[in-house]
PDB file of N, CA and C in Angstrom:
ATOM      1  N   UNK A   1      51.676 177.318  61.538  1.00  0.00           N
ATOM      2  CA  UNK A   1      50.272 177.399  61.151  1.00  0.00           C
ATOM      3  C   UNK A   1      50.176 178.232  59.876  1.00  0.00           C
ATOM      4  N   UNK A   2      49.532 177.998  58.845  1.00  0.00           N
ATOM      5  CA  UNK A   2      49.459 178.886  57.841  1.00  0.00           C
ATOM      6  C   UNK A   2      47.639 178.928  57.439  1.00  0.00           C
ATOM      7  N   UNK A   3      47.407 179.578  56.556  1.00  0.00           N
ATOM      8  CA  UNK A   3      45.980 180.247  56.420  1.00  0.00           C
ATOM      9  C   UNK A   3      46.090 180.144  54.676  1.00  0.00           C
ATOM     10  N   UNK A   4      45.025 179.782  54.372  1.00  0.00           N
ATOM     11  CA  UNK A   4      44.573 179.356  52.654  1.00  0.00           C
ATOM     12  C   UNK A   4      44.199 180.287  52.088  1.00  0.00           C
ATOM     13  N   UNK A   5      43.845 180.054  50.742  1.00  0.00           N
ATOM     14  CA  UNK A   5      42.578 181.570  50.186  1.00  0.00           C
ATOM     15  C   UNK A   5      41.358 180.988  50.543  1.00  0.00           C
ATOM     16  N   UNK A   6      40.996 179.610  50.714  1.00  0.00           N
ATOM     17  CA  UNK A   6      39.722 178.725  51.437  1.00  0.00           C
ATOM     18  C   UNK A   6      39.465 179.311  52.626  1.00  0.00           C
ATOM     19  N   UNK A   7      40.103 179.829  53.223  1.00  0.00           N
ATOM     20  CA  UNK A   7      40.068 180.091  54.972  1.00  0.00           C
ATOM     21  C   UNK A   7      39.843 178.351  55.766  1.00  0.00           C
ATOM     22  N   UNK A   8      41.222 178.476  55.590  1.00  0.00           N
ATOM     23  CA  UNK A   8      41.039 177.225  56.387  1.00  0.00           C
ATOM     24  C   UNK A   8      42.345 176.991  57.000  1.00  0.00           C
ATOM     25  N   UNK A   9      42.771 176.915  58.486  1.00  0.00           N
ATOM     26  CA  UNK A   9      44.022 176.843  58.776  1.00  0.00           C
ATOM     27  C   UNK A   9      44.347 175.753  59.268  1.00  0.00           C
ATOM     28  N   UNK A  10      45.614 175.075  58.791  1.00  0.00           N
ATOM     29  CA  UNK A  10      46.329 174.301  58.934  1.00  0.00           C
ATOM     30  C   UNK A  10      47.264 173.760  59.834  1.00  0.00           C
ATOM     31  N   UNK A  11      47.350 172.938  60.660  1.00  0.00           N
ATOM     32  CA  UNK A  11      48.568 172.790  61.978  1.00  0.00           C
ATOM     33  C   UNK A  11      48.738 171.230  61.479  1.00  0.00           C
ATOM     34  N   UNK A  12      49.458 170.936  61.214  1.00  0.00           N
ATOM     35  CA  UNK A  12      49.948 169.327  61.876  1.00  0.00           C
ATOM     36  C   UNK A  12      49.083 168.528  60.918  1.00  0.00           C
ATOM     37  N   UNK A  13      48.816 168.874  59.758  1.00  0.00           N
ATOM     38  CA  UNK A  13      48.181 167.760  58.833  1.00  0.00           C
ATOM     39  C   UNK A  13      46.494 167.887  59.278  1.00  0.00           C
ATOM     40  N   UNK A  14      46.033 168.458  59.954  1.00  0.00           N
ATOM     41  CA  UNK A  14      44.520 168.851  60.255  1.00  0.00           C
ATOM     42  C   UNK A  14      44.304 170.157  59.832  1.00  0.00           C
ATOM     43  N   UNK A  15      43.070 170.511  58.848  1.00  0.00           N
ATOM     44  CA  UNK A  15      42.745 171.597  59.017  1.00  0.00           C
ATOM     45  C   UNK A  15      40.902 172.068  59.928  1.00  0.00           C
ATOM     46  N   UNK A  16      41.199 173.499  59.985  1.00  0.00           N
ATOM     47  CA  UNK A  16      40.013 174.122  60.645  1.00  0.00           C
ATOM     48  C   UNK A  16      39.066 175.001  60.183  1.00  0.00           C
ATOM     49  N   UNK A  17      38.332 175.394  60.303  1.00  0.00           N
ATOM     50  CA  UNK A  17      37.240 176.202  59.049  1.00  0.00           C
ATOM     51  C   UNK A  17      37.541 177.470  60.118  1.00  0.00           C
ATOM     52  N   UNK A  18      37.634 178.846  59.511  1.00  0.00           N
ATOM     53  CA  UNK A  18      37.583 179.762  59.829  1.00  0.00           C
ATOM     54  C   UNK A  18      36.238 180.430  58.830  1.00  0.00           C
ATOM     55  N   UNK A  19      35.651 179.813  58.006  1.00  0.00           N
ATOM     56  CA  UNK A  19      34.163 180.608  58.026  1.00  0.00           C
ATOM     57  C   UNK A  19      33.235 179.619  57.340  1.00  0.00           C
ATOM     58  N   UNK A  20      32.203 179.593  57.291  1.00  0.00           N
ATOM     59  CA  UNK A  20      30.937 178.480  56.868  1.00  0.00           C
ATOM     60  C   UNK A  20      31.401 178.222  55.035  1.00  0.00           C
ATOM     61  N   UNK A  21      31.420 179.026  54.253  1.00  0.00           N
ATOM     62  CA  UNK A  21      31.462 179.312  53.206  1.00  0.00           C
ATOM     63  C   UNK A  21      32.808 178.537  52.629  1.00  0.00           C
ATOM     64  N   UNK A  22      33.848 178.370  53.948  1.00  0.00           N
ATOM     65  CA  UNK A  22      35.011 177.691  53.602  1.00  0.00           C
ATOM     66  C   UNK A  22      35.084 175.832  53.838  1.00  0.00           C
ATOM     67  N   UNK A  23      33.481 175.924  54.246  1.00  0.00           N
ATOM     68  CA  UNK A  23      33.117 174.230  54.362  1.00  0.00           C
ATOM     69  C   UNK A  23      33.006 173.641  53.100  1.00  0.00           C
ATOM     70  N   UNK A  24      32.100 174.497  52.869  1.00  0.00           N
ATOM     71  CA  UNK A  24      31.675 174.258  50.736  1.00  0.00           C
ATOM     72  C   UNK A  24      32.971 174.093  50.374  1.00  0.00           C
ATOM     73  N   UNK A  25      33.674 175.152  50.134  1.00  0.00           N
ATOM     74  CA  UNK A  25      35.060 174.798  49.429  1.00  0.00           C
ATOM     75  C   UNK A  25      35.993 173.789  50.168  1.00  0.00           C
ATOM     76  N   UNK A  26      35.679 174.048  50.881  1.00  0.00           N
ATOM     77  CA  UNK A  26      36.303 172.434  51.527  1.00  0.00           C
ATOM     78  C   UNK A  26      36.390 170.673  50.723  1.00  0.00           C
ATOM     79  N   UNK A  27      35.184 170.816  50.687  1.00  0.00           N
ATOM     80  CA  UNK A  27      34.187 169.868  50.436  1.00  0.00           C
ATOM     81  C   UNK A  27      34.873 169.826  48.849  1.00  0.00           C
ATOM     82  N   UNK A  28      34.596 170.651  47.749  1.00  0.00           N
ATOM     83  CA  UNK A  28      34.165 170.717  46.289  1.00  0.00           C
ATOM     84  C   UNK A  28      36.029 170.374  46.840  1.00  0.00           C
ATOM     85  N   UNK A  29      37.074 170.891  47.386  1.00  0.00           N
ATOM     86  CA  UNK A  29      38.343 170.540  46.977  1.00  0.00           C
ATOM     87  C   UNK A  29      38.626 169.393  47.630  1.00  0.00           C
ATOM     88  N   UNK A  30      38.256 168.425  48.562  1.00  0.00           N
ATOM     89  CA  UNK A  30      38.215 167.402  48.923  1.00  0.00           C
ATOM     90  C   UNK A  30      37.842 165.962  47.320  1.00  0.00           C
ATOM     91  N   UNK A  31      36.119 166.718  47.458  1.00  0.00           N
ATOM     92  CA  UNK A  31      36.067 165.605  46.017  1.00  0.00           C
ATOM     93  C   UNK A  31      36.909 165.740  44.634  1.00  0.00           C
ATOM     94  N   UNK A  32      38.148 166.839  44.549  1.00  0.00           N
ATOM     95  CA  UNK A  32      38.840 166.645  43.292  1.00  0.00           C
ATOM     96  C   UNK A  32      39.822 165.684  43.787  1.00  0.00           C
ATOM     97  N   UNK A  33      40.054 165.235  45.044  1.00  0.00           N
ATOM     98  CA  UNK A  33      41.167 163.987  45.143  1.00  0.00           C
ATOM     99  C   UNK A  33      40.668 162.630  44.964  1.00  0.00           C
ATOM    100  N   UNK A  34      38.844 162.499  44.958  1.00  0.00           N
ATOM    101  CA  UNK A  34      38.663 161.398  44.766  1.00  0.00           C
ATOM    102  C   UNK A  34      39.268 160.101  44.006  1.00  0.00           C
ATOM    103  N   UNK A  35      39.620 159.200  44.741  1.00  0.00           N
ATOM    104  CA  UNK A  35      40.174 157.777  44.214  1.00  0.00           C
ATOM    105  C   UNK A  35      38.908 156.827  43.394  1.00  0.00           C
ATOM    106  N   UNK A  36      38.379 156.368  42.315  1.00  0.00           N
ATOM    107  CA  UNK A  36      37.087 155.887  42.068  1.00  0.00           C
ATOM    108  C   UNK A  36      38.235 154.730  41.260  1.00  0.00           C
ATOM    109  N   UNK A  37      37.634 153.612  42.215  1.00  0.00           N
ATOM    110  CA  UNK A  37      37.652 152.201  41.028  1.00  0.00           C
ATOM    111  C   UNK A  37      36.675 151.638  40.298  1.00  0.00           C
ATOM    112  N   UNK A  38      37.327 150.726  39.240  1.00  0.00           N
ATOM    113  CA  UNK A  38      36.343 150.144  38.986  1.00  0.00           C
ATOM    114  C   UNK A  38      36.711 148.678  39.163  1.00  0.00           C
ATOM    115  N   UNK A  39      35.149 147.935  40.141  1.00  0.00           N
ATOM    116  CA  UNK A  39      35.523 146.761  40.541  1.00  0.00           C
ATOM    117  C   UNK A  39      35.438 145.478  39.558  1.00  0.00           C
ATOM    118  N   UNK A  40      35.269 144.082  39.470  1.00  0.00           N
ATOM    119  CA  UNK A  40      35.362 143.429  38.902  1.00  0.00           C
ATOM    120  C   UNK A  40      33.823 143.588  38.230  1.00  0.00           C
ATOM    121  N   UNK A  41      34.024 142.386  37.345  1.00  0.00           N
ATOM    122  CA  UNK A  41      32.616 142.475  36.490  1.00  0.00           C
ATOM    123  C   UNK A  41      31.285 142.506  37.112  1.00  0.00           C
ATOM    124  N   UNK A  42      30.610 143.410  36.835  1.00  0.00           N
ATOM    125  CA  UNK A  42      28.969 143.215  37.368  1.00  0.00           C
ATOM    126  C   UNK A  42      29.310 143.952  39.238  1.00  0.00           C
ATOM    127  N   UNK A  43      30.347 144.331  39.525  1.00  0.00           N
ATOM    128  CA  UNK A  43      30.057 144.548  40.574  1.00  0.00           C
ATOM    129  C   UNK A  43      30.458 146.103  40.651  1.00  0.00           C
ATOM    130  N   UNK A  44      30.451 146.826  39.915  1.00  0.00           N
ATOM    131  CA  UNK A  44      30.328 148.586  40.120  1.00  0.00           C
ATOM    132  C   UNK A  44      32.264 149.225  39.852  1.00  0.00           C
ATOM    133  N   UNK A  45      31.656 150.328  41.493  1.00  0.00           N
ATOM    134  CA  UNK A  45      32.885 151.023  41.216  1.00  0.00           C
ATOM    135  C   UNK A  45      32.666 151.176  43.169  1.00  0.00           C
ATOM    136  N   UNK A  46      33.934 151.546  43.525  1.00  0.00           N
ATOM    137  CA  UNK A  46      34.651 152.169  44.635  1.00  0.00           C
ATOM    138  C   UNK A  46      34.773 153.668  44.705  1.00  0.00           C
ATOM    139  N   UNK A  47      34.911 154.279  45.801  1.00  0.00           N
ATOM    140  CA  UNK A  47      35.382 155.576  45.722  1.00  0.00           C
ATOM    141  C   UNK A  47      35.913 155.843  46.822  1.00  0.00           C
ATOM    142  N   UNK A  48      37.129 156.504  47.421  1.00  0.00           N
ATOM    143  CA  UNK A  48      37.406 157.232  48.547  1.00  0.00           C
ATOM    144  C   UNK A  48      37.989 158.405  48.408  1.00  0.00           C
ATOM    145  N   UNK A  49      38.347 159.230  49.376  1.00  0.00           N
ATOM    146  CA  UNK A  49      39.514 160.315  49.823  1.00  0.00           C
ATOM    147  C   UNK A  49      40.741 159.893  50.323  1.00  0.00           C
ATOM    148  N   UNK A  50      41.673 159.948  49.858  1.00  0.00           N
ATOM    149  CA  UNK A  50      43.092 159.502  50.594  1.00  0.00           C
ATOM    150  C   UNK A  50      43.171 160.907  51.536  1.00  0.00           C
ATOM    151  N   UNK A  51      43.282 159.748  53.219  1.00  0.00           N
ATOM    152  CA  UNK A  51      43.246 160.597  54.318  1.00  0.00           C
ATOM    153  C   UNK A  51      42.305 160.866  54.922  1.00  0.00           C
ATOM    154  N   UNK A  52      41.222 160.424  54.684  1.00  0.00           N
ATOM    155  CA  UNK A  52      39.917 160.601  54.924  1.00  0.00           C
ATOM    156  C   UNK A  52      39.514 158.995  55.592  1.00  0.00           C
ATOM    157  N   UNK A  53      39.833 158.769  57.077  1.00  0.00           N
ATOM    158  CA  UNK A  53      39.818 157.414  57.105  1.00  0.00           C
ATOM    159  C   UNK A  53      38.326 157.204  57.569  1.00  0.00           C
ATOM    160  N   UNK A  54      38.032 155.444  56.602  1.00  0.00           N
ATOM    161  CA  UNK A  54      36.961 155.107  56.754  1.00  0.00           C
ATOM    162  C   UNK A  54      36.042 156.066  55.482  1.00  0.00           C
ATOM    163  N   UNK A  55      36.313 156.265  54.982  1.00  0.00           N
ATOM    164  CA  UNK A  55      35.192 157.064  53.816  1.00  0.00           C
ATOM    165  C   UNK A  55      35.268 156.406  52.694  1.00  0.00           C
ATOM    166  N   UNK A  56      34.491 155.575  52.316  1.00  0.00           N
ATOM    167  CA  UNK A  56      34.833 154.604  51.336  1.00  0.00           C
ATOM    168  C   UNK A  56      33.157 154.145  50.552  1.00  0.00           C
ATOM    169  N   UNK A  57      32.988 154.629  49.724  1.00  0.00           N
ATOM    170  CA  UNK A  57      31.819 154.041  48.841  1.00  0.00           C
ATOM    171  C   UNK A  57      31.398 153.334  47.971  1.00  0.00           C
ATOM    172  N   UNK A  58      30.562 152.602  47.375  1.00  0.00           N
ATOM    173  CA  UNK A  58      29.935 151.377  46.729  1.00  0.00           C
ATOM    174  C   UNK A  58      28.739 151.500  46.034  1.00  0.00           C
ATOM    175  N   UNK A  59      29.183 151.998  44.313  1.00  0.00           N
ATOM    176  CA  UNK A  59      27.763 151.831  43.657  1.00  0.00           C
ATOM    177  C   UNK A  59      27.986 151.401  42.455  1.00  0.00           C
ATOM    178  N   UNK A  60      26.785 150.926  41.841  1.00  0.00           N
ATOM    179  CA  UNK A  60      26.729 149.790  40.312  1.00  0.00           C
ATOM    180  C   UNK A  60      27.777 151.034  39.408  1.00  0.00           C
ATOM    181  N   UNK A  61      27.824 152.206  39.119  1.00  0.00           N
ATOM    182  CA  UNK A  61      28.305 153.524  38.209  1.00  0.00           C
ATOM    183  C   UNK A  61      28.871 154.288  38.597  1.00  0.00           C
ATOM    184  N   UNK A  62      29.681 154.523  37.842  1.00  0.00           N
ATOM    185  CA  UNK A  62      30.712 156.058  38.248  1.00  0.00           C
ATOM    186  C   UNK A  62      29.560 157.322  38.916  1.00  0.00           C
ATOM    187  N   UNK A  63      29.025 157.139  37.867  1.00  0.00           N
ATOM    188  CA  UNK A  63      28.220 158.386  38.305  1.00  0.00           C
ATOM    189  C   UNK A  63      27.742 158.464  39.636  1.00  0.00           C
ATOM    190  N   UNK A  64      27.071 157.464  40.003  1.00  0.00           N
ATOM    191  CA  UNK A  64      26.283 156.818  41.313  1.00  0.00           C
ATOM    192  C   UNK A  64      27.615 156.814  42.191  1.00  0.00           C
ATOM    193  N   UNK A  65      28.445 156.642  42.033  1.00  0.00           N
ATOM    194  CA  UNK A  65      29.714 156.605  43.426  1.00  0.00           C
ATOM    195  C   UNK A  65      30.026 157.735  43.285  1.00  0.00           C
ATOM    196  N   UNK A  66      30.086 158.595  42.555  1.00  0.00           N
ATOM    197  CA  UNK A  66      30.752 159.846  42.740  1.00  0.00           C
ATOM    198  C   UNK A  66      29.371 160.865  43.369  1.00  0.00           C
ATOM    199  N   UNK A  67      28.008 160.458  43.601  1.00  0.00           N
ATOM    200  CA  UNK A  67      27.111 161.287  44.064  1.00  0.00           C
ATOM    201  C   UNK A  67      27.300 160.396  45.721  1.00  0.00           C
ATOM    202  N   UNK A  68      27.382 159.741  45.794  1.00  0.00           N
ATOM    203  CA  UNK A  68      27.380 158.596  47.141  1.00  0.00           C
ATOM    204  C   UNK A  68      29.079 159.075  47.722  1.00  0.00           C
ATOM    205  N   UNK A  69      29.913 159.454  47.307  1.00  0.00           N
ATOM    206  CA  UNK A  69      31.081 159.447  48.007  1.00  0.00           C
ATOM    207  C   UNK A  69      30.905 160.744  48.356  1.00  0.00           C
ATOM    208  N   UNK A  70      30.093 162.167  47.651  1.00  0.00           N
ATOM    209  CA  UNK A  70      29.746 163.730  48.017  1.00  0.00           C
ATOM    210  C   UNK A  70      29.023 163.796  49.161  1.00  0.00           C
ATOM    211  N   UNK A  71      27.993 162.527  48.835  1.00  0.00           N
ATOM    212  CA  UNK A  71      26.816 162.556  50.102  1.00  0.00           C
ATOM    213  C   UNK A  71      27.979 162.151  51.494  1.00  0.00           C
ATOM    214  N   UNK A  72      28.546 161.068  51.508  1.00  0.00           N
ATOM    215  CA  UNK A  72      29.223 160.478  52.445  1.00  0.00           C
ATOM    216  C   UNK A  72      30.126 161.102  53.088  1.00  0.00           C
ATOM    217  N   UNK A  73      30.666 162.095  52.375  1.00  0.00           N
ATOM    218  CA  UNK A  73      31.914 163.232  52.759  1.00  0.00           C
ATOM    219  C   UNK A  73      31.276 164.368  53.444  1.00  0.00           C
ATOM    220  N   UNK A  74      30.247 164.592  53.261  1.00  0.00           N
ATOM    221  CA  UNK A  74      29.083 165.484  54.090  1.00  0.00           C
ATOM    222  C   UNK A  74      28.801 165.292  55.100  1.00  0.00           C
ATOM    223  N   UNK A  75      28.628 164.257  55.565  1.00  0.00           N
ATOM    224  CA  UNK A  75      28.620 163.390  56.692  1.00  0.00           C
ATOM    225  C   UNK A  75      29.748 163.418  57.335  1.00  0.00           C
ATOM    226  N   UNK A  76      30.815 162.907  57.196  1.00  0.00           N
ATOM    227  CA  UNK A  76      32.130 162.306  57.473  1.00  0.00           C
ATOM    228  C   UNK A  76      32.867 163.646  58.403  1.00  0.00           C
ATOM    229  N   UNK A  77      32.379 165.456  57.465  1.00  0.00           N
ATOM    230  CA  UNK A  77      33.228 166.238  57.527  1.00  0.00           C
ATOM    231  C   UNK A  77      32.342 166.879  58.932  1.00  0.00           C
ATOM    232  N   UNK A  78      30.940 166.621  58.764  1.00  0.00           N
ATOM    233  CA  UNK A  78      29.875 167.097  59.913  1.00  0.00           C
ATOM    234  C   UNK A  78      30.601 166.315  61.025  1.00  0.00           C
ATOM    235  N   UNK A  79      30.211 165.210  61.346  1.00  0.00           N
ATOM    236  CA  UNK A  79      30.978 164.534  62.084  1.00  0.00           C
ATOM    237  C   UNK A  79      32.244 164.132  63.035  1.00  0.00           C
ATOM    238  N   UNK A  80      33.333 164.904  61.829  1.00  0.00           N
ATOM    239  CA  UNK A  80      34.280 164.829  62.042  1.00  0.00           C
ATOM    240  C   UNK A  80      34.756 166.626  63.157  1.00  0.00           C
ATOM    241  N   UNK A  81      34.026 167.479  62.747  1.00  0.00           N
ATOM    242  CA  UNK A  81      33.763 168.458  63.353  1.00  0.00           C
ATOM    243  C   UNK A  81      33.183 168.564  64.958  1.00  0.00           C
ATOM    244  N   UNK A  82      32.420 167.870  64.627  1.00  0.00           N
ATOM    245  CA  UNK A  82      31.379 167.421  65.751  1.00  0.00           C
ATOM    246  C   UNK A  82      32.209 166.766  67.051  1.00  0.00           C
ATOM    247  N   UNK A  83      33.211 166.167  66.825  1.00  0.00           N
ATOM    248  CA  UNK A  83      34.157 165.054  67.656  1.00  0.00           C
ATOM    249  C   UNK A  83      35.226 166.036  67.741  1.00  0.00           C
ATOM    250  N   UNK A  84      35.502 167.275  67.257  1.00  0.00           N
ATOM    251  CA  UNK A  84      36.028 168.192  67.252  1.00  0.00           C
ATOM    252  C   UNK A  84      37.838 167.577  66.626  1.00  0.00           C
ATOM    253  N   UNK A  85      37.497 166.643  65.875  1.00  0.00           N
ATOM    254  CA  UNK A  85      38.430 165.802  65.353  1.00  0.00           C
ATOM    255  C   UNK A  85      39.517 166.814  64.535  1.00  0.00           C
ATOM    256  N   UNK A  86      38.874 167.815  63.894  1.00  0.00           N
ATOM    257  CA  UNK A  86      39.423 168.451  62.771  1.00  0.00           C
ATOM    258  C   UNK A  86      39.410 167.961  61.618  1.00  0.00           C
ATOM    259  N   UNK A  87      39.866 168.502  60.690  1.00  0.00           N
ATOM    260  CA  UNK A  87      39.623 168.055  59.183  1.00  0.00           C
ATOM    261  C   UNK A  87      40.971 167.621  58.042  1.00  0.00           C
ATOM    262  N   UNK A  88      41.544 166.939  57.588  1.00  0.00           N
ATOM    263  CA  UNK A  88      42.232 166.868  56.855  1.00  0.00           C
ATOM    264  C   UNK A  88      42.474 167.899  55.993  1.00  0.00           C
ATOM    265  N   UNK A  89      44.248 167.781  56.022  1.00  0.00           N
ATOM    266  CA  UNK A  89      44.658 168.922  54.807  1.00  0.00           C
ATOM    267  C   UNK A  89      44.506 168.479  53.694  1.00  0.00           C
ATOM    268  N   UNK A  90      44.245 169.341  53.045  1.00  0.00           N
ATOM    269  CA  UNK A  90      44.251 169.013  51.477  1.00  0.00           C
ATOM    270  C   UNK A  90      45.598 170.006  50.710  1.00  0.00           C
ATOM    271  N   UNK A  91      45.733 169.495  49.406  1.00  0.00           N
ATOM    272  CA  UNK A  91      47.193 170.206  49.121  1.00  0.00           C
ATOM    273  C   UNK A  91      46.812 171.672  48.359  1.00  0.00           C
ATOM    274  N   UNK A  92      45.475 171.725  48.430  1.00  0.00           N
ATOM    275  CA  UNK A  92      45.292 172.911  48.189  1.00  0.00           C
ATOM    276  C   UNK A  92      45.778 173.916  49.221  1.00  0.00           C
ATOM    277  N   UNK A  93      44.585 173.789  50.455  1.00  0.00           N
ATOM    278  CA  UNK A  93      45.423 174.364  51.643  1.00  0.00           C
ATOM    279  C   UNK A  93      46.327 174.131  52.772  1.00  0.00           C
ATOM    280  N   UNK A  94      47.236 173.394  51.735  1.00  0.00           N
ATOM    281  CA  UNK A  94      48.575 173.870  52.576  1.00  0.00           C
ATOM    282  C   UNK A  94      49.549 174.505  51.481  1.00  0.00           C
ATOM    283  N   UNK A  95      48.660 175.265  50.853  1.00  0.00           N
ATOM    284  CA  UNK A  95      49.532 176.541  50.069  1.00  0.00           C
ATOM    285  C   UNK A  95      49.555 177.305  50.536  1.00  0.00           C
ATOM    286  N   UNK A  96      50.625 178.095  51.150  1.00  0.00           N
ATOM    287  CA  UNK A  96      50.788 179.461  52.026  1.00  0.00           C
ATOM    288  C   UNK A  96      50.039 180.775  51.285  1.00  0.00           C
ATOM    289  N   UNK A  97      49.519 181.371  51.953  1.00  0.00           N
ATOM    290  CA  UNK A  97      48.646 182.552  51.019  1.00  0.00           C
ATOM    291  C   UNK A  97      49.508 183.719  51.704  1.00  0.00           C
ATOM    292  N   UNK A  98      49.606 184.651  50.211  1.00  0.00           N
ATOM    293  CA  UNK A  98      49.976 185.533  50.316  1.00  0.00           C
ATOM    294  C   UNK A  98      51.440 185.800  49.309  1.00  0.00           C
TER     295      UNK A  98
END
């Protein structure tokens, strides 16, 4: 098990929030892995999280998918809490602190 500067600890490819404040940063380091395509003509862009299954978004603009994949990950991470699922590591925190 190791512990982040996020406060967020890590077992087995899931992580856990050890304080509210480490949701936010959660979150803001989640959307720097965003994947955003762009789809064929006239039909927008894509966005997901690799590892984040099922989180996948759809809008005419970058801009517009990258506010729709923040909103959706808000959701996803509530949720995913909620089911007491746990949360995906990110490679931020699974940097050993200290």
């Amino acid at each position: 098990m190791r512990e982040s500067k996020n406060k967020l600890i890590c077992h087995d490819g899931l992580a856990t929030l050890s304080a509210m404040n480490g949701l936010s940063e959660y979150r803001k380091d989640a959307m720097k892995h965003a994947v955003v395509k762009k789809l064929g003509a006239g039909e927008g862009y894509s966005a997901k999280i690799p590892g984040f299954a099922g989180l996948v978004v759809f809008a005419p603009t970058r801009s517009e998918v990258m506010h729709e994949l923040k909103s959706a990950l808000e959701g996803w991470v509530e949720l995913s809490l909620a089911r007491g699922d746990g949360l995906p590591a990110l490679r931020e925190a699974e940097t050993v602190a200290g």
